[in-house]
C-alpha atoms as a PDB file:
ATOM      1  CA  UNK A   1      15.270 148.865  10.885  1.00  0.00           C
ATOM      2  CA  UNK A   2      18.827 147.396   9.631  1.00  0.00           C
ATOM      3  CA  UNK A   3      17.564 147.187   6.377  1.00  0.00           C
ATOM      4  CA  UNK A   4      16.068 150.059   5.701  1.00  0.00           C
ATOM      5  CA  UNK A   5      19.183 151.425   6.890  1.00  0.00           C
ATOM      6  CA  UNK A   6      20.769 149.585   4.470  1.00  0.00           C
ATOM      7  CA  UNK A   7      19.099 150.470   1.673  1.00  0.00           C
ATOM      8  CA  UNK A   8      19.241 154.194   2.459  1.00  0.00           C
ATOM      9  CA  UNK A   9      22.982 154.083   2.087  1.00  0.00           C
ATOM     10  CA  UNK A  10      23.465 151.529  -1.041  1.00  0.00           C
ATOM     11  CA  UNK A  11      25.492 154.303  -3.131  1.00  0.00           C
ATOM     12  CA  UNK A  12      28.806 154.901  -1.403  1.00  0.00           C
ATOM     13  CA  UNK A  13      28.307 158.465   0.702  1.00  0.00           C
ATOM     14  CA  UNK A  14      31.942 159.747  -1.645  1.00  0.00           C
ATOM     15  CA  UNK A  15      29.989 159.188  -4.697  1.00  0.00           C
ATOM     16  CA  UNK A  16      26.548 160.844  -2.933  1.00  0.00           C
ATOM     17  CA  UNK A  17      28.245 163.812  -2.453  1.00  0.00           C
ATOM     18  CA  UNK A  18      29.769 164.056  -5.809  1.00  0.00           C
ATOM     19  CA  UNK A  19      33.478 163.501  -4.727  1.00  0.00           C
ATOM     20  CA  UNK A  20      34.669 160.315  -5.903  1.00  0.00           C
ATOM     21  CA  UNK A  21      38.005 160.182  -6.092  1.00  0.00           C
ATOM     22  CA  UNK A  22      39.893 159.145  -9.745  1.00  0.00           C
ATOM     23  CA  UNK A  23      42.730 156.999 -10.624  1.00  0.00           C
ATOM     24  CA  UNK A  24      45.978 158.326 -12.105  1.00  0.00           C
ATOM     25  CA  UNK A  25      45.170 157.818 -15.273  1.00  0.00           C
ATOM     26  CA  UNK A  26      41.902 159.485 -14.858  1.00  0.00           C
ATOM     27  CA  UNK A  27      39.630 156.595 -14.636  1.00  0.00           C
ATOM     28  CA  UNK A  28      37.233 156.183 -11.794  1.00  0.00           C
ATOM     29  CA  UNK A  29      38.281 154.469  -8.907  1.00  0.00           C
ATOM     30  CA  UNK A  30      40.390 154.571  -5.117  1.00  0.00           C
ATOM     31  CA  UNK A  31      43.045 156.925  -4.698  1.00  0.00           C
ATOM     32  CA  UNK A  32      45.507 153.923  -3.724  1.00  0.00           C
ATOM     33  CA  UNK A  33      47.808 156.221  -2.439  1.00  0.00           C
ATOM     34  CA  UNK A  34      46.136 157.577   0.559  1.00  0.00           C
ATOM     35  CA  UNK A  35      45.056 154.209   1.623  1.00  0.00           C
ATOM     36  CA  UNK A  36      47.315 152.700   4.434  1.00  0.00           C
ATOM     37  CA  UNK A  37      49.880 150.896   3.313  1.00  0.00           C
ATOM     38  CA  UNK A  38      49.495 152.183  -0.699  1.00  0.00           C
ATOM     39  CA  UNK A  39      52.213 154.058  -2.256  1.00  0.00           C
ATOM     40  CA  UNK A  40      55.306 154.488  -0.271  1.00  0.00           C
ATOM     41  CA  UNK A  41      56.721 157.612  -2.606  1.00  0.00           C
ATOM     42  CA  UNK A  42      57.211 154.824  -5.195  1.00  0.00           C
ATOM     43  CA  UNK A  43      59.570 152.708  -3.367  1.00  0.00           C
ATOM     44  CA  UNK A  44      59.020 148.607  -4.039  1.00  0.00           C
ATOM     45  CA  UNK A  45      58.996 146.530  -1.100  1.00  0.00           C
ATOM     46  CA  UNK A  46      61.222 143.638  -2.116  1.00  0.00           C
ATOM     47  CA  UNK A  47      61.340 140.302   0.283  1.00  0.00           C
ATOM     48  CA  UNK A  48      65.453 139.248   0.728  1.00  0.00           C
ATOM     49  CA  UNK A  49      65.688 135.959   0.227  1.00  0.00           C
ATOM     50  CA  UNK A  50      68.133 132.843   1.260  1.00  0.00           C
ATOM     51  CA  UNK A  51      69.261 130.903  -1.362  1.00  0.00           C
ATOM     52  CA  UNK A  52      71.421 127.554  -1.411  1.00  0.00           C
ATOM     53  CA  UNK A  53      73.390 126.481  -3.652  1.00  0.00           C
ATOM     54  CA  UNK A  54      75.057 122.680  -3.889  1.00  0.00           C
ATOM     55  CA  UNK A  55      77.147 122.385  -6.922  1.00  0.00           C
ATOM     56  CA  UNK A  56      78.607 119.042  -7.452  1.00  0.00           C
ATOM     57  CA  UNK A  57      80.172 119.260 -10.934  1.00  0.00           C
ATOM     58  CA  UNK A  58      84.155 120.108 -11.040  1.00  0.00           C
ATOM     59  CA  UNK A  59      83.918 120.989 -14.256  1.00  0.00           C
ATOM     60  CA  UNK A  60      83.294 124.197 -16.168  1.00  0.00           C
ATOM     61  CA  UNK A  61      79.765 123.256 -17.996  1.00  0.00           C
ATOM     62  CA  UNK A  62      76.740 125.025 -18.762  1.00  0.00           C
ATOM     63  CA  UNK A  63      75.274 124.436 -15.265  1.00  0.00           C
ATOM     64  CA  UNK A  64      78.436 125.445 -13.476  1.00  0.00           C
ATOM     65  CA  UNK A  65      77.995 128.879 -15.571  1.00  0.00           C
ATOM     66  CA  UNK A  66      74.493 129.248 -15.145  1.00  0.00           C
ATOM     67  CA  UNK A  67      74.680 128.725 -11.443  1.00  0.00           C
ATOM     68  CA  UNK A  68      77.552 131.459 -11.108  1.00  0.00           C
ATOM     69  CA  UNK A  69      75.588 133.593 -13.234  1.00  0.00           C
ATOM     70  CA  UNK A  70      72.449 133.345 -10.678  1.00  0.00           C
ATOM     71  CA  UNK A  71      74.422 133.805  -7.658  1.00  0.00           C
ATOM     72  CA  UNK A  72      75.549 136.797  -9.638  1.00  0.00           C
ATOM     73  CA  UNK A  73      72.540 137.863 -10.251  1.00  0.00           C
ATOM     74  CA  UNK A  74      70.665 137.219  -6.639  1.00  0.00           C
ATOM     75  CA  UNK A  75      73.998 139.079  -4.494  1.00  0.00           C
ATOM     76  CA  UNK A  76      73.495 142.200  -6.927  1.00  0.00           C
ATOM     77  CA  UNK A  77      69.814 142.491  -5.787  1.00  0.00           C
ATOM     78  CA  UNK A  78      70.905 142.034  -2.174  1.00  0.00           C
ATOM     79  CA  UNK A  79      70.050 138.404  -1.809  1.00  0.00           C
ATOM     80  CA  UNK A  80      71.730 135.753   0.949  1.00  0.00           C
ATOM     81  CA  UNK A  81      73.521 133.342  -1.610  1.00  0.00           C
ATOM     82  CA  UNK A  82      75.154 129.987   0.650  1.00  0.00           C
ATOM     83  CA  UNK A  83      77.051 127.949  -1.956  1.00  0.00           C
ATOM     84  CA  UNK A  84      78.122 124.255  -0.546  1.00  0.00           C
ATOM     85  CA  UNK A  85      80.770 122.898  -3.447  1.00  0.00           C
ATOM     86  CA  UNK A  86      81.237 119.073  -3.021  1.00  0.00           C
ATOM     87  CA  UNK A  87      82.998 116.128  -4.394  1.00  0.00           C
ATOM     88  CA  UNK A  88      84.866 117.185  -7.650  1.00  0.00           C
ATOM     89  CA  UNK A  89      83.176 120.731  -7.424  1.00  0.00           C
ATOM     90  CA  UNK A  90      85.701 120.956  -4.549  1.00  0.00           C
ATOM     91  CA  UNK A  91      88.540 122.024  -6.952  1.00  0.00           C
ATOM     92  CA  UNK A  92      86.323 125.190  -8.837  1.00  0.00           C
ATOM     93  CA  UNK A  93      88.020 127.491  -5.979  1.00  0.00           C
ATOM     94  CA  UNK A  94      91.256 126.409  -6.211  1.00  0.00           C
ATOM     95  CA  UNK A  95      94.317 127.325  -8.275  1.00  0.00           C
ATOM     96  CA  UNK A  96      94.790 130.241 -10.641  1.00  0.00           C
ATOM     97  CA  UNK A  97      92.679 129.533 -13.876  1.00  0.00           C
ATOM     98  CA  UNK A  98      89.397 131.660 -14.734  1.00  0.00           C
ATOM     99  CA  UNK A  99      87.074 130.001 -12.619  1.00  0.00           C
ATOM    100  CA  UNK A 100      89.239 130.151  -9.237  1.00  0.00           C
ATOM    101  CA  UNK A 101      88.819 134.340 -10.405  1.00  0.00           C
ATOM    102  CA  UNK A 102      85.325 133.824 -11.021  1.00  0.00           C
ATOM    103  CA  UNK A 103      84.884 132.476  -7.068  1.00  0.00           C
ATOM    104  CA  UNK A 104      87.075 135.324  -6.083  1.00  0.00           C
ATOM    105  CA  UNK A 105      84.848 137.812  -7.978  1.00  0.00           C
ATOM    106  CA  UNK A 106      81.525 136.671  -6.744  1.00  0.00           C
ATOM    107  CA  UNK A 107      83.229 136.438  -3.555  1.00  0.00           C
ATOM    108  CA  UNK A 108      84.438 139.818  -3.717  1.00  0.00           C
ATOM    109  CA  UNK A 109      80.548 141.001  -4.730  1.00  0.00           C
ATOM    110  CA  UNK A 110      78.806 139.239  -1.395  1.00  0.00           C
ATOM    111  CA  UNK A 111      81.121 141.772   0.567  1.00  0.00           C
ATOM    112  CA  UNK A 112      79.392 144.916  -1.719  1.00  0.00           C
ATOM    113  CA  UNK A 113      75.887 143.771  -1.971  1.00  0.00           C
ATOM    114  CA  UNK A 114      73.985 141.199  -0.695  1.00  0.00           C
ATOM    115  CA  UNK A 115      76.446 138.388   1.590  1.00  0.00           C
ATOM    116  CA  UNK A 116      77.584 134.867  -0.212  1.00  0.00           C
ATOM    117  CA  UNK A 117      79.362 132.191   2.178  1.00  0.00           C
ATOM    118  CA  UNK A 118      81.132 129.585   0.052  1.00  0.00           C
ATOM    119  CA  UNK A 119      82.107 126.389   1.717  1.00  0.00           C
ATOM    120  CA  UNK A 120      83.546 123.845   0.159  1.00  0.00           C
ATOM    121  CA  UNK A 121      83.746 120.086   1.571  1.00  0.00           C
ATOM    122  CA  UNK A 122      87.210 119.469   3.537  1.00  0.00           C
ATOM    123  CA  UNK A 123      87.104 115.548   2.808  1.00  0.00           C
ATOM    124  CA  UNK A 124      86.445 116.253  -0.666  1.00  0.00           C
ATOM    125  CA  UNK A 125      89.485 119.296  -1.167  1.00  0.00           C
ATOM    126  CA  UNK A 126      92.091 117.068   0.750  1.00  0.00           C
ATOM    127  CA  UNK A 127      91.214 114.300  -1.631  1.00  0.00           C
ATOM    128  CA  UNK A 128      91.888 116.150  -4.643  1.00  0.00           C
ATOM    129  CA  UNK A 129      95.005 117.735  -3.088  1.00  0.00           C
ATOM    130  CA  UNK A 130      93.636 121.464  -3.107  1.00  0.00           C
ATOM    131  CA  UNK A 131      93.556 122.568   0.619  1.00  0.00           C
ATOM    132  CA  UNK A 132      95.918 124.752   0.595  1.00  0.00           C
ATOM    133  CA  UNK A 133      95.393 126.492  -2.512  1.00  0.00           C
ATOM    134  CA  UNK A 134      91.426 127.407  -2.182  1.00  0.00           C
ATOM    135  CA  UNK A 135      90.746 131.219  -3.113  1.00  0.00           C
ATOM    136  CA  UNK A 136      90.722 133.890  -0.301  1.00  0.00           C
ATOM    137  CA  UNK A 137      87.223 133.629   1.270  1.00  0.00           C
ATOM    138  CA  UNK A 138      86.356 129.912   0.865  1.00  0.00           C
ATOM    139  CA  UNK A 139      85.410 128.160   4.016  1.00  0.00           C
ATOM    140  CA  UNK A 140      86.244 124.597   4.384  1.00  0.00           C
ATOM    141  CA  UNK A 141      83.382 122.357   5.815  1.00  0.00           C
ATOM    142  CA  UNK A 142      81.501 119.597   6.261  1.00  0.00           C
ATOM    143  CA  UNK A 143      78.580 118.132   5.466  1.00  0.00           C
ATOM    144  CA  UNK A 144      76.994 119.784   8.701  1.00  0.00           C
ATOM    145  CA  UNK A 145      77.406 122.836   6.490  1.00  0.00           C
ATOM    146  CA  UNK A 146      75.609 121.729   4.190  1.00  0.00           C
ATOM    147  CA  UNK A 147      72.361 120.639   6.489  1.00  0.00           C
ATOM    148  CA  UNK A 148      72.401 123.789   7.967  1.00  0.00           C
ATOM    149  CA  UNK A 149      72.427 126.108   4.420  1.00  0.00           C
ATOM    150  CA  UNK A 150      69.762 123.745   2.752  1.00  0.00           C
ATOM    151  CA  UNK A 151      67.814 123.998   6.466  1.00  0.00           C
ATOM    152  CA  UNK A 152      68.263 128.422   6.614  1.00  0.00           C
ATOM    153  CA  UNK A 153      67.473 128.753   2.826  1.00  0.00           C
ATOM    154  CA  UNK A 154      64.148 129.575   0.997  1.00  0.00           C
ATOM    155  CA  UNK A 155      65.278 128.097  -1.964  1.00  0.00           C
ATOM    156  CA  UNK A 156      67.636 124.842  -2.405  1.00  0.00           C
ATOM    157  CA  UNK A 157      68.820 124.499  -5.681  1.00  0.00           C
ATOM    158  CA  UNK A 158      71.453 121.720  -7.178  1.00  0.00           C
ATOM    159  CA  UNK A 159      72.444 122.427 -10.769  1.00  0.00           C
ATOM    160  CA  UNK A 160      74.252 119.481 -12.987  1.00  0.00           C
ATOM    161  CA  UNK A 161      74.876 116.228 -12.022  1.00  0.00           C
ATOM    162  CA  UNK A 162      73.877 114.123  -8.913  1.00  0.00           C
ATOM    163  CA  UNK A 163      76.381 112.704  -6.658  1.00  0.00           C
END
């Protein structure tokens, strides 16, 4: 009796009945937007994600840029951007010269947007005699810190050079 049942109802009842419902472009098919969960009034669902960021290199080099660029790019779509500088890259968020203002400016961006924490090793800034002149904003830390933003983050990246 379950087959026959079946076989009585092999062409979809909507179609039956003459009512099958048409794409927006006019080709046969769902109306995805009625379905639950579908179209939300054209609104994208976008995951916000954690990213880390371990820079090493105290100089201004093409990795250096690109990885300011990306945290650029990640707080303006209202990513979590952790940055953890150590060793030499200690000194990129201290002083006066145009990447200190670049820190202060992506700093300045994780308060309107998504949120950036910058730490940058303590050890590592009292060896190279910058403590005291880190940009407003940067967090001094340890490598605790860093554990705990590689640990939290979706993605762990480490541009330029290896310590």
């Amino acid at each position: 009796m379950g087959r026959r049942a079946r076989r009585g109802r092999s062409t979809p009842r909507a179609v039956r009945a003459g009512t099958r419902r048409r794409c927006e472009d006019g080709g046969p098919g769902r109306d995805r937007g009625s379905r639950r969960g579908g179209n939300r009034g054209g609104a994208v669902a976008v995951s916000r994600r954690t990213i880390a960021l371990h820079l090493t290199d105290g100089t201004w080099s093409e990795a250096t840029a690109t990885a300011f660029r990306l945290a650029d790019r990640l707080l303006a779509r209202g990513h979590r951007v952790t940055i953890f500088a150590g060793d030499d890259a200690a000194a990129l968020a201290a002083g006066g010269d145009r990447v200190a203002e670049a820190v202060s400016a992506l700093l300045h961006r994780g308060t309107h947007g998504g949120t950036l924490h910058w730490v940058v090793d303590a050890d590592a800034a009292r060896r190279l005699g910058i403590e005291d002149r880190l940009a407003s904003g940067v967090i001094p830390g340890d490598l605790a810190d860093l554990w705990s933003f590689v640990r939290e983050a979706d993605v762990v990246l480490s541009p330029g050079r290896m310590a």
